[in-house]
C-alpha atoms as a PDB file:
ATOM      1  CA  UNK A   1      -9.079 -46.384 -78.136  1.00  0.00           C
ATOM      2  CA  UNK A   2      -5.608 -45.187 -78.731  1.00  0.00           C
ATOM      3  CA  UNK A   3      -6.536 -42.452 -81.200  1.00  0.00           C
ATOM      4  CA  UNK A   4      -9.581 -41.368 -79.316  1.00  0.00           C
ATOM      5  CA  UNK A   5      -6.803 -40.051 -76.681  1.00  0.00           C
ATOM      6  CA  UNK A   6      -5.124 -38.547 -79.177  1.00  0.00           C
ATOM      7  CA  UNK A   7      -8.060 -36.681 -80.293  1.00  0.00           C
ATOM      8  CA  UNK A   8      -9.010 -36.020 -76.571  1.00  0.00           C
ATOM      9  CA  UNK A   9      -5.326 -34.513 -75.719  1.00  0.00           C
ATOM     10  CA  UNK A  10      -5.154 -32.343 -79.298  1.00  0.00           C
ATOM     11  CA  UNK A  11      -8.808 -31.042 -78.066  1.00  0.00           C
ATOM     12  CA  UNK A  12      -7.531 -30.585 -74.199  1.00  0.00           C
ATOM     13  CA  UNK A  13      -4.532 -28.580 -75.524  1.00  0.00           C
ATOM     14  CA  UNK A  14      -6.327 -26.520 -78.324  1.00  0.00           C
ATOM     15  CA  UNK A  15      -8.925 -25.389 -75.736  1.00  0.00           C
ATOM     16  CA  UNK A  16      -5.968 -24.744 -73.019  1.00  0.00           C
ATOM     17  CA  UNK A  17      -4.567 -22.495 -76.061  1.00  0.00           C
ATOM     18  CA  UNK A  18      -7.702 -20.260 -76.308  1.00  0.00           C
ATOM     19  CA  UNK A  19      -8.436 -19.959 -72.968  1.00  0.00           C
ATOM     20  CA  UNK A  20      -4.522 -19.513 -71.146  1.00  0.00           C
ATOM     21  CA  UNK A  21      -3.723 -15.888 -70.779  1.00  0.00           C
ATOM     22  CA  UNK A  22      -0.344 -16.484 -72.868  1.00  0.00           C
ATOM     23  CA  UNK A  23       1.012 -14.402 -75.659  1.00  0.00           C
ATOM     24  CA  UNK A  24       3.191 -15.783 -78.725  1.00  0.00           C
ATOM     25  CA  UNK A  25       5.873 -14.822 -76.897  1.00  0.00           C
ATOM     26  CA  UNK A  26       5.443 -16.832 -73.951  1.00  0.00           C
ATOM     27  CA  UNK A  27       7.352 -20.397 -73.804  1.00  0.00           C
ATOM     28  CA  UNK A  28       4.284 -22.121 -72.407  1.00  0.00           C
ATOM     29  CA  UNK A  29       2.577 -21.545 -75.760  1.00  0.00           C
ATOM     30  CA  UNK A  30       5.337 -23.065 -77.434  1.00  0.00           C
ATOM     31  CA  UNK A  31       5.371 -25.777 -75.381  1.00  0.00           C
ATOM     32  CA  UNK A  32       1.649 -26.389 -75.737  1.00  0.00           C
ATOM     33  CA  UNK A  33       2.189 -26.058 -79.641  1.00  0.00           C
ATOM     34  CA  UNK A  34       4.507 -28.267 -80.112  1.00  0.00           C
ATOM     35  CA  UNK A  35       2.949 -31.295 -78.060  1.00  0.00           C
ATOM     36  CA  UNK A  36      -0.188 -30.100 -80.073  1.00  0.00           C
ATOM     37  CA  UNK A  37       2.074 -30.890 -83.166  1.00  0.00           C
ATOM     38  CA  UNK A  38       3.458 -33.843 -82.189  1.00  0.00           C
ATOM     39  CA  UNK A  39       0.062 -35.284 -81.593  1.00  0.00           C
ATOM     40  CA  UNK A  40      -0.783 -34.408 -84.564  1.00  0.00           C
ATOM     41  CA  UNK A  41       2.032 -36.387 -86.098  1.00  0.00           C
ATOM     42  CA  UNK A  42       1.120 -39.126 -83.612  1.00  0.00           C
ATOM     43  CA  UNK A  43      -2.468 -39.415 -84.781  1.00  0.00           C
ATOM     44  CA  UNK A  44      -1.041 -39.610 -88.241  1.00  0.00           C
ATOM     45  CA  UNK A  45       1.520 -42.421 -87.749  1.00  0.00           C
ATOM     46  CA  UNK A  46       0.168 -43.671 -84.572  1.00  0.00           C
ATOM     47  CA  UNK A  47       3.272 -43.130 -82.409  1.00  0.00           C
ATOM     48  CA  UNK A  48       3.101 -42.104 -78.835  1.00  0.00           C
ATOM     49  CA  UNK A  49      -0.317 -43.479 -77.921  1.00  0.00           C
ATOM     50  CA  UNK A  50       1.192 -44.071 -74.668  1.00  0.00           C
ATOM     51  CA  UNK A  51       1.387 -40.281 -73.705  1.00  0.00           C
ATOM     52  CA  UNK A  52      -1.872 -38.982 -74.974  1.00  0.00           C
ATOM     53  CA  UNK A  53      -3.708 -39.604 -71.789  1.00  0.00           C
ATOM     54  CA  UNK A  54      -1.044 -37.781 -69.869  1.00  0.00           C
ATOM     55  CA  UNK A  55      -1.192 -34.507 -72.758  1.00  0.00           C
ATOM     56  CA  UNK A  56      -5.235 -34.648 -72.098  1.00  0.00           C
ATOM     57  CA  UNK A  57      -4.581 -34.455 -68.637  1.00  0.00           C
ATOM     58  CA  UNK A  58      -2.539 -31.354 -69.100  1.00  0.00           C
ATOM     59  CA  UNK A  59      -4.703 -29.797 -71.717  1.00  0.00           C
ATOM     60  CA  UNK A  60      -7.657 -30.005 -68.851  1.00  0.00           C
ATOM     61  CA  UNK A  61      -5.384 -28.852 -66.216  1.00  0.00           C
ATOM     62  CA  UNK A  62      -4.298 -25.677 -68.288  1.00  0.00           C
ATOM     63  CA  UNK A  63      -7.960 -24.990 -69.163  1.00  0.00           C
ATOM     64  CA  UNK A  64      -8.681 -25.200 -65.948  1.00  0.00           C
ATOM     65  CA  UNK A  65      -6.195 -23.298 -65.344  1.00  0.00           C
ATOM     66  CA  UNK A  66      -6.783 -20.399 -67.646  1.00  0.00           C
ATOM     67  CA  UNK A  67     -10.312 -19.958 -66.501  1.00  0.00           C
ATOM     68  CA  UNK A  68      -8.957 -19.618 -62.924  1.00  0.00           C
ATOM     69  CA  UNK A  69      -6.487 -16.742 -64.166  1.00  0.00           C
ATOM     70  CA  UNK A  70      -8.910 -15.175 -66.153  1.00  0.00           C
ATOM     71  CA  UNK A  71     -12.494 -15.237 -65.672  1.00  0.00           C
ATOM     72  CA  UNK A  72     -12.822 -12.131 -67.816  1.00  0.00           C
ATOM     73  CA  UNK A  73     -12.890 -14.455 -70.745  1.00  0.00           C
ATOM     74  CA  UNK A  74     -14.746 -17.338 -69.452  1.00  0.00           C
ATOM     75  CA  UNK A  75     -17.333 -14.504 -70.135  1.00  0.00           C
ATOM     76  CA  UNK A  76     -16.417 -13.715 -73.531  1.00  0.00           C
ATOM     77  CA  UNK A  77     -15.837 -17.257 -74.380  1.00  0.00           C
ATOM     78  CA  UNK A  78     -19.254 -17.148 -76.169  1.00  0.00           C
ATOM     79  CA  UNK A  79     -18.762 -14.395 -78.016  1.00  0.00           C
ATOM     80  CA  UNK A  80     -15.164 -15.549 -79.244  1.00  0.00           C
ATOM     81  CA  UNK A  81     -16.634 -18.249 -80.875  1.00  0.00           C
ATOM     82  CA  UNK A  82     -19.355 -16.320 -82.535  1.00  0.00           C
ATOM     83  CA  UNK A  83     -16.884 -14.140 -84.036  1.00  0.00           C
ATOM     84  CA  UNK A  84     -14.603 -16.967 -85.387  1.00  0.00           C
ATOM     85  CA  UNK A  85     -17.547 -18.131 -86.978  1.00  0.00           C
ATOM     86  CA  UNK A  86     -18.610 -15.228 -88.133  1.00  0.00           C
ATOM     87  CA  UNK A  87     -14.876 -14.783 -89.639  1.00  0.00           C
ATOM     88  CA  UNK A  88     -14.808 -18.193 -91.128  1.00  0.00           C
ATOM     89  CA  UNK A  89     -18.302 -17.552 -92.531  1.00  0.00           C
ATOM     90  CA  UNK A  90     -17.649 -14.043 -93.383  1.00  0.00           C
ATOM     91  CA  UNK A  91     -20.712 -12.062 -91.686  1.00  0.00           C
ATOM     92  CA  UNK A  92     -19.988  -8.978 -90.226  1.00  0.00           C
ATOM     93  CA  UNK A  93     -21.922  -7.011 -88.142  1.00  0.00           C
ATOM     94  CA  UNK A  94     -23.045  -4.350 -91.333  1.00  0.00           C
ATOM     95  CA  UNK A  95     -24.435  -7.449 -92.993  1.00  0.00           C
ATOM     96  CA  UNK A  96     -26.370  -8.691 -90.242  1.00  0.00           C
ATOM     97  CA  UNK A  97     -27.815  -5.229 -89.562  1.00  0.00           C
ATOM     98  CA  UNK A  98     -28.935  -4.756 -93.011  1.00  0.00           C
ATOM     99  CA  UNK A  99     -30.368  -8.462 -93.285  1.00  0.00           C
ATOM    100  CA  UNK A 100     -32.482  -7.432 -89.946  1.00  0.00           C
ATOM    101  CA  UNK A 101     -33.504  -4.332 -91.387  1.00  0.00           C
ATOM    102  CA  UNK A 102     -34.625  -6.474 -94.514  1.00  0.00           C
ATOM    103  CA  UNK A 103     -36.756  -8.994 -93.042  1.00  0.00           C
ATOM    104  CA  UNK A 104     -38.274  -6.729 -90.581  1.00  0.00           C
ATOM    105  CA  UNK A 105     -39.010  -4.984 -93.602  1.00  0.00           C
ATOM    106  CA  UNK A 106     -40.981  -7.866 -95.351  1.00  0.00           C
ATOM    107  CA  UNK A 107     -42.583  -8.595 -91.746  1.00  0.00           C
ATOM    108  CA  UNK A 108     -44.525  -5.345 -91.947  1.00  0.00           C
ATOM    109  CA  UNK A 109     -45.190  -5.943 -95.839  1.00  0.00           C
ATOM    110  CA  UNK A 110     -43.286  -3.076 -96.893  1.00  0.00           C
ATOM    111  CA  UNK A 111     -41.704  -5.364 -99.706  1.00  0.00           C
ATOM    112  CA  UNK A 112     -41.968  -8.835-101.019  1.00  0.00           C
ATOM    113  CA  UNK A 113     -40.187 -12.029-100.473  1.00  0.00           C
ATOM    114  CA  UNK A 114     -38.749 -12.150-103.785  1.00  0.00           C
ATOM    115  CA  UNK A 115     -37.338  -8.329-103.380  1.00  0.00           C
ATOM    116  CA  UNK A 116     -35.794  -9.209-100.205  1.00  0.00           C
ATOM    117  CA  UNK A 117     -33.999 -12.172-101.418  1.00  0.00           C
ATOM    118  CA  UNK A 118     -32.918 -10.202-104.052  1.00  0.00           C
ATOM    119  CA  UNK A 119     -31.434  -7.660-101.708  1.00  0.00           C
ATOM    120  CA  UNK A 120     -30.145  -9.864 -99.099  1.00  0.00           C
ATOM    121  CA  UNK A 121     -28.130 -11.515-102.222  1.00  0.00           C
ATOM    122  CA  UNK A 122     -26.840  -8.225-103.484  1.00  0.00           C
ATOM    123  CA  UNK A 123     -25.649  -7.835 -99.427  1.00  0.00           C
ATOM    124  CA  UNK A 124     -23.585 -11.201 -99.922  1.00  0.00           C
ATOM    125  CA  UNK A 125     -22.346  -9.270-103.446  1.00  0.00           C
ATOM    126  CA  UNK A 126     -20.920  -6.642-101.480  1.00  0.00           C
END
């Protein structure tokens, strides 16, 4: 149970650090980074298991707090994560234009399967 708050708090606080309108240079980031560290650390070693409710509690209120502040990105919250995934994955939008273009191709018969595998591969190439 003890490191199931600990995960709870480190998710609280990571989600009240993409969501808080806060810049590097703001101290509230650095405070919110360095309990995310030492949670971290604490899931590690199991040490502080008796303040990981209380962090999770803070990471909600500061969520909840950032989507109060700005509701601009509650909006783009969706497409945020799209794009780290698409950065992690590396798509970009090029790619996924020319792999539309390709199967919409082979939908109207234009080309075979096996020619647009072979050009959706030489996309990945590129």
């Amino acid at each position: 149970m003890e490191i199931l708050w600990i995960i709870l708090a480190i998710i609280s606080l990571g989600g009240a650090l993409f969501l808080l309108p806060i810049t590097l240079g703001a101290g509230l980031f650095w405070i919110v980074l360095g309990i995310l560290l030492v949670l971290l650390v604490a899931l590690l070693v199991k040490l502080i298991i008796f303040l990981a409710p209380v962090f999770f509690v803070l990471g909600v209120i500061l969520i909840i707090w950032g989507l109060i502040e700005s509701p601009h990105k509650r909006m783009r919250l969706e497409e945020r994560i799209e794009a780290i995934v698409d950065k992690i994955l590396g798509r970009n939008k090029y790619y996924e234009g020319e792999r539309l273009r390709i199967l919409e191709m082979l939908e109207r018969g234009e080309i075979t399967y096996e020619e647009a595998m072979e050009r959706i591969r030489n996309l990945r190439r590129r």
